[in-house]
Protein backbone atom coordinates (compact mmCIF):
# COMPACT_ATOMS: atom_id res chain seq x y z
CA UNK A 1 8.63 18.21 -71.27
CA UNK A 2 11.32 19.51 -69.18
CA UNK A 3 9.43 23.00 -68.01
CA UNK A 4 6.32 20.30 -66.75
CA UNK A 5 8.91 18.42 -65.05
CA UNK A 6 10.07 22.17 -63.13
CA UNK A 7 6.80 23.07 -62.78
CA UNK A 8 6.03 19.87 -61.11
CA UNK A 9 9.25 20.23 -58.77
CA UNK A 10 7.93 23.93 -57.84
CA UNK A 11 4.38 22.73 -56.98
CA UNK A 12 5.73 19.99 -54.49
CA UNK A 13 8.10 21.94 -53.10
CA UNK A 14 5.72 24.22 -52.28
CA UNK A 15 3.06 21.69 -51.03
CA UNK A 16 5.73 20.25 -48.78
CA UNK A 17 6.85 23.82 -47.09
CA UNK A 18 3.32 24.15 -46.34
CA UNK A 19 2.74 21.40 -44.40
CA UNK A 20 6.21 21.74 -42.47
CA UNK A 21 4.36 25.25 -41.78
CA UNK A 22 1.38 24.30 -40.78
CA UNK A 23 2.76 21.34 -38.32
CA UNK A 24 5.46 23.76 -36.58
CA UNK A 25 1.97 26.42 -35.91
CA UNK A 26 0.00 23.18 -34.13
CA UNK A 27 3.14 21.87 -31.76
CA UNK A 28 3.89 25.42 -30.68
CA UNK A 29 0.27 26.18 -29.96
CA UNK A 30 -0.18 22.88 -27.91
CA UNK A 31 3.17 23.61 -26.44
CA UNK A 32 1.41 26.86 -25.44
CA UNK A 33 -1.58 25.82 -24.01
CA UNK A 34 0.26 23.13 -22.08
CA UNK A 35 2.36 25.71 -20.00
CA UNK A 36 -0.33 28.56 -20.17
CA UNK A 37 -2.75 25.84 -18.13
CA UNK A 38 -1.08 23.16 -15.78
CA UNK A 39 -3.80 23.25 -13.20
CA UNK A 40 -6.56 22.26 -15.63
CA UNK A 41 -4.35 19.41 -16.91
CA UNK A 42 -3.29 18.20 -13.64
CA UNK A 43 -7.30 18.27 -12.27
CA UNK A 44 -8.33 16.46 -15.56
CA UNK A 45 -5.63 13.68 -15.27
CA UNK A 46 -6.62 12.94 -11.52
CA UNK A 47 -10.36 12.35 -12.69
CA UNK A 48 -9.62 9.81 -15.17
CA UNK A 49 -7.11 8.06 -12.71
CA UNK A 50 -9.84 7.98 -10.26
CA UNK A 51 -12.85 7.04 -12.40
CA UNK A 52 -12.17 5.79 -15.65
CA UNK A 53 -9.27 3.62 -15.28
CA UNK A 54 -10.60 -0.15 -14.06
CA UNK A 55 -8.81 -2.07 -11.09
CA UNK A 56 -6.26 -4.65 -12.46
CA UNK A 57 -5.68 -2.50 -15.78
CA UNK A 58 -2.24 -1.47 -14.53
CA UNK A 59 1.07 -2.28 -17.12
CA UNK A 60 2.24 -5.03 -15.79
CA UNK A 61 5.38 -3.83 -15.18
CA UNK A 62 4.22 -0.79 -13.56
CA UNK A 63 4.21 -0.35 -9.78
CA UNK A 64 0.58 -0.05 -8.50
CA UNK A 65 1.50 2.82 -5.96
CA UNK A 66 -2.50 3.08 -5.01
CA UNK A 67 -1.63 3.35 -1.18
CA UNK A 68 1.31 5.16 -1.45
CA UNK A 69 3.51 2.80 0.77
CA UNK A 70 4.90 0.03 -1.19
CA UNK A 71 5.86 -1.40 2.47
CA UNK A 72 2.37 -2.21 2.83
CA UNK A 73 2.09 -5.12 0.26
CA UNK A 74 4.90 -6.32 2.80
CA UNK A 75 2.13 -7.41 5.46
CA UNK A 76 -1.22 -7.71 6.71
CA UNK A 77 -2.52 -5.00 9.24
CA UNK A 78 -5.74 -6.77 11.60
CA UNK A 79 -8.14 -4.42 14.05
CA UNK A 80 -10.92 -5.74 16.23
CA UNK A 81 -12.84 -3.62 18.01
CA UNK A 82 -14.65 -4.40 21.33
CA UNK A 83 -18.26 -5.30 21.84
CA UNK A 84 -20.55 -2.90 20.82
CA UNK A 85 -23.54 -3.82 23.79
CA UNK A 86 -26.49 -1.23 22.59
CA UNK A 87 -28.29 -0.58 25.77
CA UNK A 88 -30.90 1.99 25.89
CA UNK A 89 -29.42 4.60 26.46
CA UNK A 90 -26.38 3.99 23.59
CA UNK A 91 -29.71 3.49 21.03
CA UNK A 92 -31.14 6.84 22.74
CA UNK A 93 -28.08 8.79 22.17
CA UNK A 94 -28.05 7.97 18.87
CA UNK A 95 -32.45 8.89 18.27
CA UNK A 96 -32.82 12.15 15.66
CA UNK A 97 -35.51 14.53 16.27
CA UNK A 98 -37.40 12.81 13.17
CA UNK A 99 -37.70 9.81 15.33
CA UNK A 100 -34.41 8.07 13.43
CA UNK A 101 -31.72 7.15 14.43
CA UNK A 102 -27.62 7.87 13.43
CA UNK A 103 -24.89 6.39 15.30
CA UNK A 104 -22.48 7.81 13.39
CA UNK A 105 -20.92 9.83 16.29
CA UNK A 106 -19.84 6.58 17.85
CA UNK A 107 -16.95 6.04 15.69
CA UNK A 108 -15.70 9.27 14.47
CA UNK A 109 -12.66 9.02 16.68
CA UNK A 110 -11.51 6.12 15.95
CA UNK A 111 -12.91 5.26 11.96
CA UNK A 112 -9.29 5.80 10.97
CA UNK A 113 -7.72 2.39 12.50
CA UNK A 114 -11.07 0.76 10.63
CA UNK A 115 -10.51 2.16 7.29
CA UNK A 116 -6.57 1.84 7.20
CA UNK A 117 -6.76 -1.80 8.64
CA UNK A 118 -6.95 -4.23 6.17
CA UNK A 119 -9.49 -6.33 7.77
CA UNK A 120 -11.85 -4.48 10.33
CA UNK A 121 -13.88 -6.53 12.62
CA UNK A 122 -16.30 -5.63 15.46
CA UNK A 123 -18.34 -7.58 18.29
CA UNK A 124 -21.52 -6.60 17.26
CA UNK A 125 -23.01 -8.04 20.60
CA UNK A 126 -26.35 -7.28 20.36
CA UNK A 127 -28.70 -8.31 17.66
CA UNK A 128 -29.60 -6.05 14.34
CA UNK A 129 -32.85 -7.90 13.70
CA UNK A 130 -34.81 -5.25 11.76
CA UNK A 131 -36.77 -2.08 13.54
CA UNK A 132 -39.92 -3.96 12.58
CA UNK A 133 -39.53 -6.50 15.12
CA UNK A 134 -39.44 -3.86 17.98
CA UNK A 135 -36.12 -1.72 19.02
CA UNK A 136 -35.01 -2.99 22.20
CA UNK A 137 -32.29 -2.56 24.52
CA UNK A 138 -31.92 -4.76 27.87
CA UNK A 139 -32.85 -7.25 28.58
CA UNK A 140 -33.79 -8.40 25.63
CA UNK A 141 -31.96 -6.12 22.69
CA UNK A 142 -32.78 -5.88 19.37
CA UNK A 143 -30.23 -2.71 18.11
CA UNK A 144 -31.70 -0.39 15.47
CA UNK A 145 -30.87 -1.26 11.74
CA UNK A 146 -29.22 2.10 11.30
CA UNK A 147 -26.31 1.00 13.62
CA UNK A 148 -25.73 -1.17 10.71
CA UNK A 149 -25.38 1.79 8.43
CA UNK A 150 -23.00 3.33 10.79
CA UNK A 151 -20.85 0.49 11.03
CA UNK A 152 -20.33 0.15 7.33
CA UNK A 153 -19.48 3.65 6.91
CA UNK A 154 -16.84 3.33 9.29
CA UNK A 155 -15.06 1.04 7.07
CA UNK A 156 -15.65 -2.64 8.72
CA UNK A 157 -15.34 -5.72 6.56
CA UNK A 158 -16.52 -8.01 9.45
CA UNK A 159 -19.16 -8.51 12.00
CA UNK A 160 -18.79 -10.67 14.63
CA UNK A 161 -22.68 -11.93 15.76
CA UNK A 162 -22.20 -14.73 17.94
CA UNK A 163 -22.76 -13.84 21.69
CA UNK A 164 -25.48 -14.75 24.21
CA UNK A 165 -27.63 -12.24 23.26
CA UNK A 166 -27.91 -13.60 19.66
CA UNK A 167 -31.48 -15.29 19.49
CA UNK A 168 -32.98 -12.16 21.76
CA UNK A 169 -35.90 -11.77 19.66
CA UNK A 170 -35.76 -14.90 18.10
CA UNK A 171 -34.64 -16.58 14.98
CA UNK A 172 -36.77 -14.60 12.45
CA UNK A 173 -34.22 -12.03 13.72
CA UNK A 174 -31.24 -13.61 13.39
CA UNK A 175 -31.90 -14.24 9.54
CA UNK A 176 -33.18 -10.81 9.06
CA UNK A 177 -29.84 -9.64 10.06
CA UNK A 178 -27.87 -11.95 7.94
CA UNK A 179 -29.89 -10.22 4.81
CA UNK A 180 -28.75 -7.20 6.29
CA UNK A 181 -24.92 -7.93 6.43
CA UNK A 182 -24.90 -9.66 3.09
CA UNK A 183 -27.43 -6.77 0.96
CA UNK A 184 -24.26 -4.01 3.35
CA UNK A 185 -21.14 -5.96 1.97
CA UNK A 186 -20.24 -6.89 5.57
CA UNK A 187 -19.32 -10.61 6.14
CA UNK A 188 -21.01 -11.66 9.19
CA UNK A 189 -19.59 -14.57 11.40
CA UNK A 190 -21.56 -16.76 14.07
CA UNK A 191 -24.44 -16.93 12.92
CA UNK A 192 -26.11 -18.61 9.51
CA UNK A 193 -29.03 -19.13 7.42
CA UNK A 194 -28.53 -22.40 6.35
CA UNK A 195 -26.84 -25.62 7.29
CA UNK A 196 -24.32 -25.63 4.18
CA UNK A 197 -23.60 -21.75 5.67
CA UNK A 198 -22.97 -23.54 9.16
CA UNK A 199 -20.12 -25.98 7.70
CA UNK A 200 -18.69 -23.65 5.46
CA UNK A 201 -14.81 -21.74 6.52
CA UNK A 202 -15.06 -18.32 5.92
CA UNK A 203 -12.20 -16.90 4.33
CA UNK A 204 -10.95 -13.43 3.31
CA UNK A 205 -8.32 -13.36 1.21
CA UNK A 206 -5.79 -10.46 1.64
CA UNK A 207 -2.94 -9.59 -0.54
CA UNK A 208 -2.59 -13.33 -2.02
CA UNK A 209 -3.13 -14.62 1.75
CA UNK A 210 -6.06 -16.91 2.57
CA UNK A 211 -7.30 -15.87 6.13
CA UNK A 212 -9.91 -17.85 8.19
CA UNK A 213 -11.98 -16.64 10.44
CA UNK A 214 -14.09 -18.39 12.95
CA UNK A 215 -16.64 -17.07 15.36
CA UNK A 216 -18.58 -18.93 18.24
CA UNK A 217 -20.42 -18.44 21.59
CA UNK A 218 -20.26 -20.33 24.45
CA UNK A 219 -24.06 -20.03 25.18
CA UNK A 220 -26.54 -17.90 24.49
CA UNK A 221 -29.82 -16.47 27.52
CA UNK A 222 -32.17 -17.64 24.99
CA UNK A 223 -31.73 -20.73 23.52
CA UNK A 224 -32.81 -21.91 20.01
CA UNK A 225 -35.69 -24.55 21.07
CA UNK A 226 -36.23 -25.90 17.53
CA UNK A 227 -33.48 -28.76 17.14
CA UNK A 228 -33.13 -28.02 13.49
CA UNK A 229 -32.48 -24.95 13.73
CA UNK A 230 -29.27 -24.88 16.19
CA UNK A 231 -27.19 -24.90 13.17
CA UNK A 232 -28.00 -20.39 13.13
CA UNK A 233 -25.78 -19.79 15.75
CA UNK A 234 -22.30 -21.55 15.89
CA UNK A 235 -21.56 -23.01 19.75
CA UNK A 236 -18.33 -23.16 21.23
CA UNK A 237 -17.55 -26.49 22.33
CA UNK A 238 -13.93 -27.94 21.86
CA UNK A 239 -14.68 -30.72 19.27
CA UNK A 240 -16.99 -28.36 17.33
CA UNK A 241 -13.79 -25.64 17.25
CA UNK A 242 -11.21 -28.47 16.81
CA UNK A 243 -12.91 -29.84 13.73
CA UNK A 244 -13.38 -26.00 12.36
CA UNK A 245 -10.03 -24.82 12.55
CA UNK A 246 -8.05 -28.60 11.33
CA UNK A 247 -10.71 -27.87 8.57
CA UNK A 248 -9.98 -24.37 8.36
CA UNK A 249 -6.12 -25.04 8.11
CA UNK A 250 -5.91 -27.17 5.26
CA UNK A 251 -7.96 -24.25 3.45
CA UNK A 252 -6.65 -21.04 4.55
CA UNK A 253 -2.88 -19.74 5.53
CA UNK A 254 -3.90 -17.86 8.14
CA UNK A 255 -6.63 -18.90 11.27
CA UNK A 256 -8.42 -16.68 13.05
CA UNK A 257 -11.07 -17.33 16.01
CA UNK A 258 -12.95 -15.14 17.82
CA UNK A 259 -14.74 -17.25 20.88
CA UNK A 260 -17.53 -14.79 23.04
CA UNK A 261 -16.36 -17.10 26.13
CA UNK A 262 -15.22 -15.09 29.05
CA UNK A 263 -17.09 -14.89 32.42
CA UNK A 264 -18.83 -11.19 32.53
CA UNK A 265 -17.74 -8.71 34.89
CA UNK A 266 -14.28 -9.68 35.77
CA UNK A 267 -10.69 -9.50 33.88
CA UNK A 268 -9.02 -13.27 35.05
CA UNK A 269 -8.89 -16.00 32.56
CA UNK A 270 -10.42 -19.57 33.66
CA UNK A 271 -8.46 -22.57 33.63
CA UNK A 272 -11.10 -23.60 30.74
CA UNK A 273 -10.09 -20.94 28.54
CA UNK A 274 -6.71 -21.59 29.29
CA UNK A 275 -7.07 -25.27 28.11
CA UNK A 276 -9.30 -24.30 25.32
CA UNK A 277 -7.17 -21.38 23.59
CA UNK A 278 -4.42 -24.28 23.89
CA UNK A 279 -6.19 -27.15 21.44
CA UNK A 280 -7.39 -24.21 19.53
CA UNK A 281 -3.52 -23.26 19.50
CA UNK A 282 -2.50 -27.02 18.41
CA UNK A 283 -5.49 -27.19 16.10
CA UNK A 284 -4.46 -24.77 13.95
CA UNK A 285 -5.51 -21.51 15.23
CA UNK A 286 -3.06 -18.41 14.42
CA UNK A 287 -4.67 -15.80 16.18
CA UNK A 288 -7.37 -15.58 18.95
CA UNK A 289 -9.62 -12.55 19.77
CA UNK A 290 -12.30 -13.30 22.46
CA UNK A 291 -14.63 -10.83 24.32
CA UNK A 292 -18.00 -11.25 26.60
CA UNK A 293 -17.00 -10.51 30.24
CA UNK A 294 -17.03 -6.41 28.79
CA UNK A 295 -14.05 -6.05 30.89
CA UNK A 296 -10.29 -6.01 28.96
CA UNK A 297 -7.80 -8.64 29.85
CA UNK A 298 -4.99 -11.40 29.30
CA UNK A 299 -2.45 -11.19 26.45
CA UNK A 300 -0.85 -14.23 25.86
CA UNK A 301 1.46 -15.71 23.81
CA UNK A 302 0.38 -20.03 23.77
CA UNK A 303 2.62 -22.75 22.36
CA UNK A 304 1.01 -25.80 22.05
CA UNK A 305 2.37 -29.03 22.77
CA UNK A 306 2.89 -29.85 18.82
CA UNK A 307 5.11 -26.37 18.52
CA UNK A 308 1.90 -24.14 17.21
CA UNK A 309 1.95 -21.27 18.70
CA UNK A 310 -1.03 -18.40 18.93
CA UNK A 311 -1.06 -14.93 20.21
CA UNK A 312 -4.79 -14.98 22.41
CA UNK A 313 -6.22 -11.63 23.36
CA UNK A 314 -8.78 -13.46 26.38
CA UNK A 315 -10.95 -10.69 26.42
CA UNK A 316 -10.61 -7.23 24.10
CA UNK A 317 -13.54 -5.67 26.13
CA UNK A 318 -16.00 -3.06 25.46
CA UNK A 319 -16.52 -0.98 22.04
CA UNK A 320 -19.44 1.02 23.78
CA UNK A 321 -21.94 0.43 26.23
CA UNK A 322 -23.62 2.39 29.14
CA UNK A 323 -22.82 -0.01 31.95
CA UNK A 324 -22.24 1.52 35.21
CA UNK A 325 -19.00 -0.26 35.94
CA UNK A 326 -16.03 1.78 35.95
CA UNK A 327 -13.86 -1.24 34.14
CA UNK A 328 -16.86 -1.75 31.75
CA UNK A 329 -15.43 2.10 30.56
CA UNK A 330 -12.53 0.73 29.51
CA UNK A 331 -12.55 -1.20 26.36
CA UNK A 332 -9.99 -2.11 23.59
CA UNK A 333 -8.77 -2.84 19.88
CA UNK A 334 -6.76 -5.46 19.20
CA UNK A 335 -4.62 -4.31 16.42
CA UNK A 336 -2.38 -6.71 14.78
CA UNK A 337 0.35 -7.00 12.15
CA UNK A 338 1.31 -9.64 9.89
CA UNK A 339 4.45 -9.63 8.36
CA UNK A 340 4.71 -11.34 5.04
CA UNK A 341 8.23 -12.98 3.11
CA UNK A 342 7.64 -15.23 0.76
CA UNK A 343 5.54 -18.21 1.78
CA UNK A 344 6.35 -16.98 5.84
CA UNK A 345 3.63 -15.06 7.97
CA UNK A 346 4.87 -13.90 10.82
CA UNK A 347 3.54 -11.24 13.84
CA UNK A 348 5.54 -8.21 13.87
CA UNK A 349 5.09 -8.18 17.86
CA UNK A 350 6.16 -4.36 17.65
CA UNK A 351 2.90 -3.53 15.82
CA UNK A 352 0.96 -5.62 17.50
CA UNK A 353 -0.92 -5.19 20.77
CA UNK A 354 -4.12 -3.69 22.86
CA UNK A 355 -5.11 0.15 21.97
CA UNK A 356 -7.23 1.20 25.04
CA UNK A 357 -10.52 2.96 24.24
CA UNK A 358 -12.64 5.08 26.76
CA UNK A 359 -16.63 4.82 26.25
CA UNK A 360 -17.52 8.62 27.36
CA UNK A 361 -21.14 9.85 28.77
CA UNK A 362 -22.85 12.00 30.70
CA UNK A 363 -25.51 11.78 32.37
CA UNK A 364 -28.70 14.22 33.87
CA UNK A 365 -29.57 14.56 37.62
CA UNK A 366 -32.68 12.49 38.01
CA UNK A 367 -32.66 10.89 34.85
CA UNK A 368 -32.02 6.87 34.54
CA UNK A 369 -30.12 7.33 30.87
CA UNK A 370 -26.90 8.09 30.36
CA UNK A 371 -26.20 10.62 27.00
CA UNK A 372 -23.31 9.01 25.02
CA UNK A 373 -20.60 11.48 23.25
CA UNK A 374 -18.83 9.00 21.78
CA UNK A 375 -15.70 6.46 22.17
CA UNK A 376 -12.23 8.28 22.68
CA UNK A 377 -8.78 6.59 22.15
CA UNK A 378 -6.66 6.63 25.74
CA UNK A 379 -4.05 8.85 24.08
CA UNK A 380 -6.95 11.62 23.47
CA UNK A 381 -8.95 11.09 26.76
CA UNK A 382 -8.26 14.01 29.22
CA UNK A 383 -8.25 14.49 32.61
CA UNK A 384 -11.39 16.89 32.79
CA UNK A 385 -13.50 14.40 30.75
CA UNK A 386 -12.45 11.68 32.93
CA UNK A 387 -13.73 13.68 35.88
CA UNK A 388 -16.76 14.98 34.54
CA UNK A 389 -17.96 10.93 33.09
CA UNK A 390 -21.26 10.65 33.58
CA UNK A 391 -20.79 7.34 35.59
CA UNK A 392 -19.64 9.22 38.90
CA UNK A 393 -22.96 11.06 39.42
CA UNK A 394 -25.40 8.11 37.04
CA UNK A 395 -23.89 5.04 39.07
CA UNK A 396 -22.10 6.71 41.69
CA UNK A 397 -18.93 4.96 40.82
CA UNK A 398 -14.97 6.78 41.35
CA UNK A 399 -13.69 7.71 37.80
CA UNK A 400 -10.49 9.39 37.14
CA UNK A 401 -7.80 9.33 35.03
CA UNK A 402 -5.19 7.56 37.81
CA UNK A 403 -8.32 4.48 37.96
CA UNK A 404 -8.20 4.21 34.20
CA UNK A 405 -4.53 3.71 34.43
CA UNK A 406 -4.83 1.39 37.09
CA UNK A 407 -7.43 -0.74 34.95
CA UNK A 408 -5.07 -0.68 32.20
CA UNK A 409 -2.19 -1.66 33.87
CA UNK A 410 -3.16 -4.18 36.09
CA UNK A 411 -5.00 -6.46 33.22
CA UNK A 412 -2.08 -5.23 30.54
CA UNK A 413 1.48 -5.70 30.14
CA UNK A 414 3.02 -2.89 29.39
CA UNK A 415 4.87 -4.69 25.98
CA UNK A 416 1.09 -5.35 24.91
CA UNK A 417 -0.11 -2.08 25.16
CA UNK A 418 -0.24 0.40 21.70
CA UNK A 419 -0.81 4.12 21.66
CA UNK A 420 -1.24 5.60 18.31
């Protein structure tokens, strides 16, 4: 009995030294293969980060370090671009030699402020009503779908569709163009395709803050004739944008309207406007981004009579066009900065401000269209593209880099005005 009891003792010990051996041969081959091969680790670990991990999965008491700035979760970045006014020649410069059409080009220099912005929003001011209705440019537009395409790849969140040239070819159109928006992911204000659309506050919410956003015209060249269908296209009329944005204010934390209002062709602010952007101010509204006179202009800071105050941008300007007005050259973006602390928003005023934007073509001796290159920040325009614009021989209008400045600083304060 006691040799089966050694025996036993032998055998174990012998089992056990085994698989000490065996385990000691796995670690230092994985420890092996780990330093032998850090690039294929590193590559592998990036895919699964990227694809196979699902938003919201995070520990909880992890730090989601997605953007790489945790300062960002501390506020709210806003850009609005400018109309975008597709005359012929901007849908021209944009035609393929397969008879389609890319407009692409029009925002490579300047995609970046789009896709780091939070919320992106442009004045599309001419109607994407579908190609099958006819591509037209003035007087009556209808802008080719594909301007849609380019807009969503250049990271915009919002459209903004209310503008006088919204029922251009009619209101087949306009609800063909909702589809659009809704089938690209793109919210589209100003315009709806049915009456509960027409009453309902559109809100985005952003980092746990509810933002409204409103978007009107003041009249449109073709008016909607059926009376039960006026409820498409959202009017601006002061009880209509009172009752929005007191309803709009009790829903959201932050209001936004954008009101296509301004005279065209000139850069002053009417006493209308003035009184307007004040009961929008003392209604409720935060912010205020108008356009439609395709010429840049105020910046002001309103307090209403209540103690609301608003920051109103009267008139942002052209995206792109091919007008043949020097100050019709000079658009802007509206970029703007919300600081958040606890329940507080506030406008960081140093981030906050008017980028100026220069529309660049040329243009052909003897031709009527102008060939757009694309839209160019102020801080990247030069002085030899200035002087070689297409405008000076096209329209036979002065262009220079001194009568850029000039626009800018006579319809800009210099506190308002944002570089890179």
């Amino acid at each position: 009995m006691g040799k089966l009891k050694n025996v036993l003792l032998v055998l174990t010990m012998t089992v056990m030294c085994l698989v000490l051996y065996y385990v000691a041969v796995i670690f230092i081959d994985i420890n092996k293969l780990v330093k032998e091969e850090p690039a294929n680790s590193a590559l592998e670990t990036e895919e699964s980060t990227d694809e196979s991990k699902e938003p919201g999965t995070e520990n909880p008491g992890e730090e989601n370090t997605d953007d790489g700035n945790q300062e960002n979760n501390n506020e709210i970045s806003i850009v609005v671009f400018g109309e975008n006014f597709v005359h012929d020649s901007v849908i021209n410069s944009g035609k393929q030699s397969d008879g389609t059409y890319n407009y692409d080009f029009l925002f490579d220099n300047l995609r970046m402020y789009a896709e780091e912005a939070d919320i992106a929003a442009i004045y599309q001011s001419t109607i994407i009503g579908g190609n099958d209705l006819g591509i037209k440019g003035y007087p009556n537009f209808n802008t080719p779908a594909e301007m849609m395409d380019a807009i969503k790849k250049a990271g915009f969140d919002v459209a903004l569709m209310a503008s006088n040239h919204t029922n251009d070819v009619g209101t087949n159109a306009i609800k063909n163009c909702i589809s659009m928006w809704k089938e690209a992911g793109i919210m589209s204000l100003g315009i709806n395709s049915t009456k509960e659309e027409a009453d309902t506050i559109q809100i985005m919410e952003v980092k746990g803050v509810k933002i409204a956003m409103l978007n009107y015209t003041a009249g449109m060249n073709k008016p909607i004739e059926n009376a039960d269908d006026k409820y498409m296209v959202n009017y601006l009329t002061k009880d209509k944008v009172v009752a929005d944005i007191t309803k709009a204010e009790e829903l959201a934390d932050y209001v936004i309207v954008f009101p296509y209002w301004v005279s065209e062709y000139t850069h002053a602010t009417t006493d209308n406007q003035k009184a307007l952007a004040k009961a929008m101010t003392e209604a409720g509204a935060d912010l205020i981004v108008g356009a439609s006179s395709h010429f840049i202009g105020e910046i002001e800071n309103i307090e209403a009579d209540n103690g609301n105050k608003a920051m109103c941008y009267y008139s942002i300007g052209n995206f792109c066009s091919s007008f043949n007005y020097a100050d019709a050259m000079v658009g802007g973006i509206a970029r703007v900065t919300l600081k958040l602390d606890n329940d507080t928003i506030t406008l960081d005023e140093e981030k906050t401000g008017l980028m100026p934007i220069i529309t660049h073509y040329t243009h052909t001796a003897g031709s009527g269209d102008a060939n757009i290159l694309g839209v160019y920040p102020k801080w990247s325009y030069t002085t030899e593209m200035a002087a070689g614009h297409g405008i000076i021989t096209r329209g036979g209008v002065q262009f220079s880099m001194e009568i850029i400045d000039k626009i800018i600083s006579e319809n800009i304060k210099e506190e308002n005005l944002l570089s890179q």
